[in-house]
Protein backbone atom coordinates (compact mmCIF):
# COMPACT_ATOMS: atom_id res chain seq x y z
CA UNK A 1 99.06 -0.25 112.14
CA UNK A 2 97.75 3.22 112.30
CA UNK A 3 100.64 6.05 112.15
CA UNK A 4 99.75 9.29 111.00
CA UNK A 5 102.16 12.14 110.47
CA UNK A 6 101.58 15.32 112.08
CA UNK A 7 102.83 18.99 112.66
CA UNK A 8 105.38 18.09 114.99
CA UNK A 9 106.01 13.82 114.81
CA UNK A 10 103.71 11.33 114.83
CA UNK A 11 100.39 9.66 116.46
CA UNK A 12 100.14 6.30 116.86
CA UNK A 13 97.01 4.37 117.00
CA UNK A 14 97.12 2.37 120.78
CA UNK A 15 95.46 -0.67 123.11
CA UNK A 16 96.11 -0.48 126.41
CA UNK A 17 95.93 -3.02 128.54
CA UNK A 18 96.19 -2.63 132.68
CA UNK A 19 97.54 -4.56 135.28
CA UNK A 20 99.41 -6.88 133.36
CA UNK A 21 101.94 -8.95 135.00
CA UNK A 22 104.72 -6.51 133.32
CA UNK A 23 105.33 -3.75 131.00
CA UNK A 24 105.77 -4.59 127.51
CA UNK A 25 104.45 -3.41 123.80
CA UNK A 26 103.43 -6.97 122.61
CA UNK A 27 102.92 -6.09 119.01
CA UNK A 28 100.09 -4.99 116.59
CA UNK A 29 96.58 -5.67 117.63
CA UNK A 30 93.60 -4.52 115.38
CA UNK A 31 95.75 -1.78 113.68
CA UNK A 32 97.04 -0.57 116.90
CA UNK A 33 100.10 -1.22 119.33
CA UNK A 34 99.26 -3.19 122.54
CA UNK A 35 100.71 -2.30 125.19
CA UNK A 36 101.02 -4.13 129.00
CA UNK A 37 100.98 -2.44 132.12
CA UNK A 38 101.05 -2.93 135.46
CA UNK A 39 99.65 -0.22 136.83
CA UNK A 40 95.48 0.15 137.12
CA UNK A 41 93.54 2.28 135.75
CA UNK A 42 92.75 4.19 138.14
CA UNK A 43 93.35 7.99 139.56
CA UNK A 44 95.00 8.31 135.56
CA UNK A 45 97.84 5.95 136.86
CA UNK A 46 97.95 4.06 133.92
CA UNK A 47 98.18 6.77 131.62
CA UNK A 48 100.99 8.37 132.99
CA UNK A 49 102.54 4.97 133.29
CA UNK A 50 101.96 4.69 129.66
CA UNK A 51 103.39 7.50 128.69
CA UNK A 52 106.74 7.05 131.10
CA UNK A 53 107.15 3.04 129.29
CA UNK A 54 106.30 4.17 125.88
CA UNK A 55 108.80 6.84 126.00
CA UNK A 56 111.93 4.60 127.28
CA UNK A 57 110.68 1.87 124.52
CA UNK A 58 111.29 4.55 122.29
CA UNK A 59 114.64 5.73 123.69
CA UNK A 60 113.42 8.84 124.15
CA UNK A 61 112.56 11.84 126.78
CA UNK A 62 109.39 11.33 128.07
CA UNK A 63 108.29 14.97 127.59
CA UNK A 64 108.08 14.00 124.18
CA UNK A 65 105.11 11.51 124.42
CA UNK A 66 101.65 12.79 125.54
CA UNK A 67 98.19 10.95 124.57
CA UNK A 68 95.70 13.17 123.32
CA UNK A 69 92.67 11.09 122.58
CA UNK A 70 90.95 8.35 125.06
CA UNK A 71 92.60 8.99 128.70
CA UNK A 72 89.83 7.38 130.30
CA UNK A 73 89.64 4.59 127.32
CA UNK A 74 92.21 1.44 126.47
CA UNK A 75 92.35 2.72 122.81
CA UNK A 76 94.37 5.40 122.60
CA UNK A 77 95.90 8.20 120.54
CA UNK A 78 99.61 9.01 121.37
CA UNK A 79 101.36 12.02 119.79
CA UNK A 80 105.14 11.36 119.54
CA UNK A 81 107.18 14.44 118.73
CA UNK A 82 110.33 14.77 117.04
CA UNK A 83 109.77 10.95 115.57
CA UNK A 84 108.96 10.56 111.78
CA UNK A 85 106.61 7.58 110.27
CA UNK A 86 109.94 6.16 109.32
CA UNK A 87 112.05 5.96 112.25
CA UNK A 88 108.67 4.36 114.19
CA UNK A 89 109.12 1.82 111.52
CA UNK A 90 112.58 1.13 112.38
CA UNK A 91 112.29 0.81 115.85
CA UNK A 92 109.33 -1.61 115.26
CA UNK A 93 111.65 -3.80 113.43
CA UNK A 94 114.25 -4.03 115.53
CA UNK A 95 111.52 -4.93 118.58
CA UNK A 96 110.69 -7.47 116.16
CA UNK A 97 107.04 -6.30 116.36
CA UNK A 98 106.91 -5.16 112.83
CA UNK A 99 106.04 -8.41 109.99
């Protein structure tokens, strides 16, 4: 999977996929994290969606997640700050996403 270290945390390579019968990060896909959601895509609904589910995955504010490549795409760039390479690792294996 794709995590690169930068200034301020990390970015992590992303799949999106929209209304999806719930919300859920269903592992590594093509060197990125897929992620389920309900909500379309439409009106940027699933974006902020995204951003609201990935940060209570993480356990974290959601002020600290913001996606700063492909909003109108499903493959995403999301820049977490305050997160290292390491502790994304972590919280992948205890999701049991991480092989």
């Amino acid at each position: 999977m794709r995590i690169k270290p930068c200034d301020n945390g990390i970015r992590i390579s992303a799949i999106i996929q929209p209304r999806s019968s719930k919300n859920e990060a269903k592992g590594v896909y093509n060197d990125a994290l897929k992620i389920r959601l309900t909500s379309p895509p439409v009106d940027g609904e699933a974006n902020k969606a995204c951003m609201r589910f990935f940060a209570k995955w993480l356990g974290i504010s959601p002020s600290k997640v913001s996606i700063i490549q492909g909003l109108s795409s499903k493959n995403k760039i999301i820049e977490v700050t305050d997160l290292t390479e390491k502790q994304f690792h972590e919280i992948l294996k205890t999701k049991n996403l991480l092989k």
